[in-house]
Structures are given as structure tokens and as C-alpha cells.
C-alpha atoms as a PDB file:
ATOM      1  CA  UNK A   1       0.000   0.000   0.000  1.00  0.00           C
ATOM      2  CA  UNK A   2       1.610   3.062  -0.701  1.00  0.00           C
ATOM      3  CA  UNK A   3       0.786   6.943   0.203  1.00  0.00           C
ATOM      4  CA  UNK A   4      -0.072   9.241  -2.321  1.00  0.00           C
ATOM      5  CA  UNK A   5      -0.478  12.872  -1.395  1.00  0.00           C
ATOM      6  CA  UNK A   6      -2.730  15.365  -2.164  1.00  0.00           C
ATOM      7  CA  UNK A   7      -1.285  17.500  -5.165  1.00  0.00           C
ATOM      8  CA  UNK A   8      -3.102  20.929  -6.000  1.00  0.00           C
ATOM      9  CA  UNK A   9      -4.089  20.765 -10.057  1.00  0.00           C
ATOM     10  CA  UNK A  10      -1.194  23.317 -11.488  1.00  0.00           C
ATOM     11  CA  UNK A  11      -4.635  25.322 -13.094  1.00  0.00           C
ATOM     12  CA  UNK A  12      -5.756  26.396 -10.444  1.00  0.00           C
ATOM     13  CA  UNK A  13      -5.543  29.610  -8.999  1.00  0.00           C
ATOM     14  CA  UNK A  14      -4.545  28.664  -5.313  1.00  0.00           C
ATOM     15  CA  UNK A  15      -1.948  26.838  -6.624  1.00  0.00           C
ATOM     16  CA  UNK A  16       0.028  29.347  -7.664  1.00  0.00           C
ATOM     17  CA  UNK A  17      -0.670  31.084  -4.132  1.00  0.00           C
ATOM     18  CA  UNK A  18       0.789  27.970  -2.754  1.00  0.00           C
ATOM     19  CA  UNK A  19       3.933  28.336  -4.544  1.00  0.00           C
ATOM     20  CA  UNK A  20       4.466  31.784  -3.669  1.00  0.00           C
ATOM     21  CA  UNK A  21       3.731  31.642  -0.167  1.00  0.00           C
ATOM     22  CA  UNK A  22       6.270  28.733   0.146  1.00  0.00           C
ATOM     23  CA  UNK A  23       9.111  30.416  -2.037  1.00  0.00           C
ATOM     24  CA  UNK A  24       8.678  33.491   0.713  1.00  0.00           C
ATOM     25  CA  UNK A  25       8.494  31.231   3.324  1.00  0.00           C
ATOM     26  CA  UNK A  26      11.941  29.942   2.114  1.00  0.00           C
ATOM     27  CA  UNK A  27      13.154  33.546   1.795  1.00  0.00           C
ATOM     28  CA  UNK A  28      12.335  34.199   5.295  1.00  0.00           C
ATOM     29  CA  UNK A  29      14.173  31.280   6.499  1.00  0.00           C
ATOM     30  CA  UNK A  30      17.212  32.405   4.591  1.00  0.00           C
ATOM     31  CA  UNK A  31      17.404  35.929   5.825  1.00  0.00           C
ATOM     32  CA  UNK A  32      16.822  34.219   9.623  1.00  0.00           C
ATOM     33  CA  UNK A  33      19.882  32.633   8.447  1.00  0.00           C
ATOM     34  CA  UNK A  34      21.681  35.796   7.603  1.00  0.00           C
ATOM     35  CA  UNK A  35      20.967  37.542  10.826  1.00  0.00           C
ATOM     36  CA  UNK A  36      21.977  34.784  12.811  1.00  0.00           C
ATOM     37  CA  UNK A  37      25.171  34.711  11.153  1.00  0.00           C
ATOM     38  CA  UNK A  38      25.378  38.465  11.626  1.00  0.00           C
ATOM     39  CA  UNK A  39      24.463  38.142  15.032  1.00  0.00           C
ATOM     40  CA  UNK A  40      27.891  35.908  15.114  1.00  0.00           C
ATOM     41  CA  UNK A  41      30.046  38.880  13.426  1.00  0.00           C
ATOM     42  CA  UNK A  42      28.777  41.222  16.108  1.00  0.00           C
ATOM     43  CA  UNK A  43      29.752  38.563  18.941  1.00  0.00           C
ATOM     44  CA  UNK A  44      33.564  38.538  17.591  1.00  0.00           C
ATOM     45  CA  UNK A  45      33.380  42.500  17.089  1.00  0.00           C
ATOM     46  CA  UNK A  46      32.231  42.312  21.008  1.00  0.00           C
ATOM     47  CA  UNK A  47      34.922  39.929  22.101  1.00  0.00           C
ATOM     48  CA  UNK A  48      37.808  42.190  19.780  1.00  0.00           C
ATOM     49  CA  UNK A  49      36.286  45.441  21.533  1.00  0.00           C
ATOM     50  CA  UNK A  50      36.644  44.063  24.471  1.00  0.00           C
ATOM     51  CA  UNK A  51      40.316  42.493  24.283  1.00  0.00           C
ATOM     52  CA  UNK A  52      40.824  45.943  22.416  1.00  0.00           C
ATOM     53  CA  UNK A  53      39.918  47.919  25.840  1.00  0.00           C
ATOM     54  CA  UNK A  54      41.173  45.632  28.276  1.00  0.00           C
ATOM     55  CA  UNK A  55      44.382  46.238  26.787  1.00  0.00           C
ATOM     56  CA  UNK A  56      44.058  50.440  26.855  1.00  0.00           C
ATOM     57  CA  UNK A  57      43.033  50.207  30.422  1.00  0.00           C
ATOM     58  CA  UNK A  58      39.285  50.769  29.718  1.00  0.00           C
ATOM     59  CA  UNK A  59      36.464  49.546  31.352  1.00  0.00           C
ATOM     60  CA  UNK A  60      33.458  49.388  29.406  1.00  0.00           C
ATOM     61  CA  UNK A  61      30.710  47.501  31.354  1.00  0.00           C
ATOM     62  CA  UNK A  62      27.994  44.832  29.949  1.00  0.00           C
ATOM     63  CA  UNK A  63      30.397  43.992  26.379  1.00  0.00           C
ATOM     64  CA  UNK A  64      30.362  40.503  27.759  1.00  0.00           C
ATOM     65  CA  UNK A  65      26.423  40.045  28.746  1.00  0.00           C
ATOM     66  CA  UNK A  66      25.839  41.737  25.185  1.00  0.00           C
ATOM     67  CA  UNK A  67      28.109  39.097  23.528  1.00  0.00           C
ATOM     68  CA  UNK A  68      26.250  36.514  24.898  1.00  0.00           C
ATOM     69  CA  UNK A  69      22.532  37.736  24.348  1.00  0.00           C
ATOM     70  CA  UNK A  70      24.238  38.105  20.538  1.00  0.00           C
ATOM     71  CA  UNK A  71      24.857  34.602  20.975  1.00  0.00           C
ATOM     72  CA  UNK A  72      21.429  33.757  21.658  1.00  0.00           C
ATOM     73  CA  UNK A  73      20.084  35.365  19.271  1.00  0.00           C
ATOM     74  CA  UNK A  74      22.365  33.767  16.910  1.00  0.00           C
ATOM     75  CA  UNK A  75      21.052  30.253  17.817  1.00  0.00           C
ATOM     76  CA  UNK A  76      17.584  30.883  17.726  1.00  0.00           C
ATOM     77  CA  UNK A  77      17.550  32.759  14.838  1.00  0.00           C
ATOM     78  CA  UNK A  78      19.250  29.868  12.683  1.00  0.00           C
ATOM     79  CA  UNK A  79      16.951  27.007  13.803  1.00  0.00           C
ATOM     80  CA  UNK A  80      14.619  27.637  10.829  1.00  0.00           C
ATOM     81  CA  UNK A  81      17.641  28.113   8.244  1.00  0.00           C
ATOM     82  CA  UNK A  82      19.364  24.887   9.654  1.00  0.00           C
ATOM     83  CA  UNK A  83      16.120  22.881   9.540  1.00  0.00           C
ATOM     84  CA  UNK A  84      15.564  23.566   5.880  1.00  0.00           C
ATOM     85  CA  UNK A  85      18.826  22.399   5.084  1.00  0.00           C
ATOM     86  CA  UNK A  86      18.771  19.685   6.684  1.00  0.00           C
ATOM     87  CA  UNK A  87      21.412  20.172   9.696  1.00  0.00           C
ATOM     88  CA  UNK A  88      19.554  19.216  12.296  1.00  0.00           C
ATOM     89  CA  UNK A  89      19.860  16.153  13.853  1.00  0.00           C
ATOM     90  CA  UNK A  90      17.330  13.448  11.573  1.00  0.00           C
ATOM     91  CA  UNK A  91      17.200   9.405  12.314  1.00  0.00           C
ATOM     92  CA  UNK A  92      17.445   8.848   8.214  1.00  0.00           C
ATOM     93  CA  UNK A  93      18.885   5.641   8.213  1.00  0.00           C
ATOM     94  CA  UNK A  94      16.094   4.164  10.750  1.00  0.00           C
ATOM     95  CA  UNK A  95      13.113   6.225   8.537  1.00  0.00           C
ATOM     96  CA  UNK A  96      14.941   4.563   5.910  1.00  0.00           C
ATOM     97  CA  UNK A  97      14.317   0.815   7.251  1.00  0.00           C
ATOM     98  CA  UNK A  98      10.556   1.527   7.701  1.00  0.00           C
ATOM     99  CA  UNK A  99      10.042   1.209   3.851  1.00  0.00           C
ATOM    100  CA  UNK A 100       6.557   2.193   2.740  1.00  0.00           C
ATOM    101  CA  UNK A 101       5.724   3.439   6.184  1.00  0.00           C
ATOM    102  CA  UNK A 102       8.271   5.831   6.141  1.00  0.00           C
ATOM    103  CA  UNK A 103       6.068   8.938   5.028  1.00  0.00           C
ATOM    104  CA  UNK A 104       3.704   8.247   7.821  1.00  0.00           C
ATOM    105  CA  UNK A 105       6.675   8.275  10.316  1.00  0.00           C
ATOM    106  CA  UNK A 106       7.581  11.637   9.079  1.00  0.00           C
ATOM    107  CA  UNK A 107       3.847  13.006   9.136  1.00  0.00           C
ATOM    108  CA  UNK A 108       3.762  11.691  12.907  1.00  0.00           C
ATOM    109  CA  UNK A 109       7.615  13.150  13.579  1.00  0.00           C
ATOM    110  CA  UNK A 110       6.966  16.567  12.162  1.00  0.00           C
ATOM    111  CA  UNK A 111       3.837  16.496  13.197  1.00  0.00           C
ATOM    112  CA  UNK A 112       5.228  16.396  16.923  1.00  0.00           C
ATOM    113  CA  UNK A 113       7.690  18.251  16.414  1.00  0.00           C
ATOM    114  CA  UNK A 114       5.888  21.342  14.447  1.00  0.00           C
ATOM    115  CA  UNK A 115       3.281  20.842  17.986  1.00  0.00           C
ATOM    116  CA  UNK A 116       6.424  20.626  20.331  1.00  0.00           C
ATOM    117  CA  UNK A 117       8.213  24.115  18.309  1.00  0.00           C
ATOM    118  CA  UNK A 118       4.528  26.102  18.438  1.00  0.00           C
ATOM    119  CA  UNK A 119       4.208  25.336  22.332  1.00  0.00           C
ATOM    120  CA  UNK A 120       8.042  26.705  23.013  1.00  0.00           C
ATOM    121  CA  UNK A 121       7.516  29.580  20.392  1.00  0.00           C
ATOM    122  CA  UNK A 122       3.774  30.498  22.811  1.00  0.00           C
ATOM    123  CA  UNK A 123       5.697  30.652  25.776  1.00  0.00           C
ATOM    124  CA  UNK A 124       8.818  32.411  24.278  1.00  0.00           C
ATOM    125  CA  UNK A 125       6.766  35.297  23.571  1.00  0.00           C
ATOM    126  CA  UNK A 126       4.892  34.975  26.758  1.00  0.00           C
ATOM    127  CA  UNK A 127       7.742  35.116  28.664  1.00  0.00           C
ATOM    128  CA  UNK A 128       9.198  38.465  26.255  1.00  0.00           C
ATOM    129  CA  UNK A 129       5.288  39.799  27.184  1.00  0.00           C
ATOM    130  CA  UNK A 130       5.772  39.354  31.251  1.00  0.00           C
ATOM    131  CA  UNK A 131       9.656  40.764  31.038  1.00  0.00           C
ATOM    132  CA  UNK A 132       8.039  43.977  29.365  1.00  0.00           C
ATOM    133  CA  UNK A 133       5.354  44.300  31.939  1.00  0.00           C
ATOM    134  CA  UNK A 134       7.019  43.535  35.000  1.00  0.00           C
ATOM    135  CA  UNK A 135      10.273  45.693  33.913  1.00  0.00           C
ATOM    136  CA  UNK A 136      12.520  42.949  34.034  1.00  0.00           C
ATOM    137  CA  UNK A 137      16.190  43.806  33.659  1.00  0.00           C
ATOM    138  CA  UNK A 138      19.375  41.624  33.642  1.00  0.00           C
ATOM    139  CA  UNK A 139      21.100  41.565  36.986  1.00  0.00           C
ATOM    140  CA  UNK A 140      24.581  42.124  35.132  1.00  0.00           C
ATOM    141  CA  UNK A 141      26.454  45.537  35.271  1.00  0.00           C
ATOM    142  CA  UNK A 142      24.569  46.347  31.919  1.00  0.00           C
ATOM    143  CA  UNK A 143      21.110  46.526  33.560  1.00  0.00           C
ATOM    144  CA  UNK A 144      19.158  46.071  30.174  1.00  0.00           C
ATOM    145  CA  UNK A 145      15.620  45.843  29.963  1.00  0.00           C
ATOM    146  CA  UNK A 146      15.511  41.875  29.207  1.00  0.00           C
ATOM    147  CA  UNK A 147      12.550  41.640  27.320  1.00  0.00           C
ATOM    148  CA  UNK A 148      15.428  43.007  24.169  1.00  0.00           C
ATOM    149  CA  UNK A 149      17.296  40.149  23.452  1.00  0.00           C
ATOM    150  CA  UNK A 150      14.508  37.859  24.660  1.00  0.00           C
ATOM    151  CA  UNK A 151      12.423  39.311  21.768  1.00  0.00           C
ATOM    152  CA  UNK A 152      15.367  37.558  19.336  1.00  0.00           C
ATOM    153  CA  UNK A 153      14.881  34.059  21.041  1.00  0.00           C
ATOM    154  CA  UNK A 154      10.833  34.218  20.494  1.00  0.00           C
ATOM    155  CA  UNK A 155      11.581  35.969  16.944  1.00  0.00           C
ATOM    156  CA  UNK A 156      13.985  32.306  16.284  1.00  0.00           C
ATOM    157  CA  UNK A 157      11.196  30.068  18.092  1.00  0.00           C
ATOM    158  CA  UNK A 158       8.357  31.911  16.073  1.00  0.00           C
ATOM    159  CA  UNK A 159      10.083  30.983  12.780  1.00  0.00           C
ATOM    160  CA  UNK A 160      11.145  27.396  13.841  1.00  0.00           C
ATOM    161  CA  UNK A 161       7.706  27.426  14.557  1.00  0.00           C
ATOM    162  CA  UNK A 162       6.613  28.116  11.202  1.00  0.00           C
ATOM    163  CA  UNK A 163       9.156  26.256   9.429  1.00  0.00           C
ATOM    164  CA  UNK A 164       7.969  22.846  11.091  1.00  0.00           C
ATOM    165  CA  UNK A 165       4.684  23.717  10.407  1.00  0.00           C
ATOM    166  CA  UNK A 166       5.666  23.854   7.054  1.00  0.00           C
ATOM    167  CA  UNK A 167       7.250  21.400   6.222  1.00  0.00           C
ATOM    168  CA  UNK A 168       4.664  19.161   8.284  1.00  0.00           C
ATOM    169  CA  UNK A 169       2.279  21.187   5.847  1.00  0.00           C
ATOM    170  CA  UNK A 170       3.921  20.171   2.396  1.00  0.00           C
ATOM    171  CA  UNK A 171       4.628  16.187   3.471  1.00  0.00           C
ATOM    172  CA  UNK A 172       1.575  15.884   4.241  1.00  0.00           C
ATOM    173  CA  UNK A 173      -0.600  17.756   1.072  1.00  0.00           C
ATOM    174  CA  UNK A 174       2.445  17.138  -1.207  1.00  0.00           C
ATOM    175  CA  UNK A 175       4.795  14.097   0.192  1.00  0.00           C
ATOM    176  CA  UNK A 176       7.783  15.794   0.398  1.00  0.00           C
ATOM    177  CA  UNK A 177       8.692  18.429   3.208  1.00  0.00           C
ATOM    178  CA  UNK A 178      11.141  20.931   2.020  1.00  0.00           C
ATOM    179  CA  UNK A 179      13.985  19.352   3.951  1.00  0.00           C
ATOM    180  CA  UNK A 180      16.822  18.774   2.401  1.00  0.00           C
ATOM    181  CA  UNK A 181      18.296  15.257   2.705  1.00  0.00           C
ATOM    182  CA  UNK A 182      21.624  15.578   4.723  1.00  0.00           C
ATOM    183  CA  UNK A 183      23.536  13.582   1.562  1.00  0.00           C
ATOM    184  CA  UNK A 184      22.919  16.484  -0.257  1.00  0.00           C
ATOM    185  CA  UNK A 185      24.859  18.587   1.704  1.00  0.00           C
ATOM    186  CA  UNK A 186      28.172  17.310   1.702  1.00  0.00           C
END
């Protein structure tokens, strides 16, 4: 018995909708990508500032609690980009021994998973909402109002979110998720 998925006919006019909501989709995951990897460039350009004024005697407070919320940042804001290309962790060669009940091992997996990612992105933002209203600031000689770089790690859970969502979305209407199979990237 084998799966087949639910294919939009190419005529009609939501299928064309499709496409272009998932090639944006795919944008937005890329740009995550780029800010995470500029959040990286602003952690070494924190780290050389701070070597930098350690050596000319000065004492600029909070350049290592900013490196690490730039750290943060940079990890959340990849998981989406690294999902799509298939970087994080998968069990292929165990999907791979379920034969023809492989696709309904991925529908249950992502589906968990895309369940899992929308509970963690709920409270992420919950948690950015109650650091706002209470005032919460870090307890670090920067004193910053928290709810700033926590609004970076909700930003990255929102779109890791979204990005197992869709991908749940697409195996199951189309039978392929828009993962890419980690042989293709070496």
C-alpha cells in the first residue's frame, strides 16, 4: 500500500498562491539565516572590543552580557535556516528501514515536532510579554531591559515554529517536506 499525497491541479488559482507563499516562506528562512550569522560577526566585534579595551586600560561595562545575548540570538535565529537544510539532527537511516511506512513516520515526527516548536515559540513570547510588563532587567552591570534580546529568542522560536509547520504542511498535502536530505549537503 503506498501513500499518495494530495497534489493541487497546477490550473488552479490557489496553486500558484501555494507556490508563492512557500518560495517566501523559504526567503524568510534564509534571511533568519543571515541575521543569525550576523548576530555571530557582532559577537567577535564584542569579544575584539573588548580584548581591544582591556588592553588600553578601559572599562566598558555589559560587552560581555551583550556578547552573549548576541549569541542567543544567533542560535535561535538559525533554527529555521538549519532545519531547511537539513542540519539538524534526523534518524534517516532508521526512517529509511521503515520502507513504505516511512512517510507516515515523518507526518507523525513533524507532526510532533511542528506541535512541540509552536508550544516553546507560545511561551517564548509569553515570557518576552511578562519581562516587558514587569520591567525585568538583567542583573549584570549592563542593567538592560531583558525583554530586548529575549524578543530575538521568540523571533527564532516563532520561525522554527513556522518552518515545522511547514514542512509538516507540504509532506503531508504534497509528500515531500522541504527538507533537504543531509547527503545532499556534503
Amino acid at each position: 500500500m503506498t501513500m499518495t499525497a494530495i497534489n493541487p491541479p497546477r490550473g488552479l488559482p490557489f496553486a500558484a498562491a501555494l507556490r508563492a507563499i512557500r518560495r517566501g516562506l523559504d526567503l524568510i528562512y534564509l534571511w533568519s539565516g543571515y541575521l543569525a550569522a550576523l548576530c555571530m560577526l557582532a559577537i567577535l566585534a564584542l569579544t575584539m572590543a573588548q580584548v581591544a579595551t582591556r588592553y588600553a586600560g578601559i572599562n566598558l561595562r555589559g560587552l560581555t552580557s551583550y556578547a552573549g545575548y548576541f549569541m542567543a540570538a544567533s542560535t535561535f535565529m538559525a533554527l529555521a535556516h538549519a532545519l531547511n537544510n537539513g542540519t539538524h539532527i534526523r534518524i534517516e537511516t532508521f526512517s529509511a528501514l521503515l520502507g513504505r511506512y516511512r512517510y507516515y513516520a515523518e507526518v507523525w515526527a513533524l507532526g510532533c515536532t511542528a506541535a512541540i516548536g509552536s508550544w516553546f515559540a507560545y511561551y517564548s513570547c509569553s515570557m518576552v510579554y511578562w519581562s516587558y510588563k514587569l520591567d525585568d532587567i538583567s542583573t549584570g552591570l549592563d542593567a538592560t531591559p531583558l525583554w530586548i534580546p529575549q524578543s530575538a529568542m521568540a523571533a527564532g522560536t516563532v520561525l522554527f515554529a513556522l518552518a515545522l509547520t511547514d514542512n509538516f504542511l507540504r509532506l503531508l498535502f504534497t509528500g515531500k517536506h522541504g527538507i533537504k536530505p543531509s547527503s545532499e549537503i556534503l
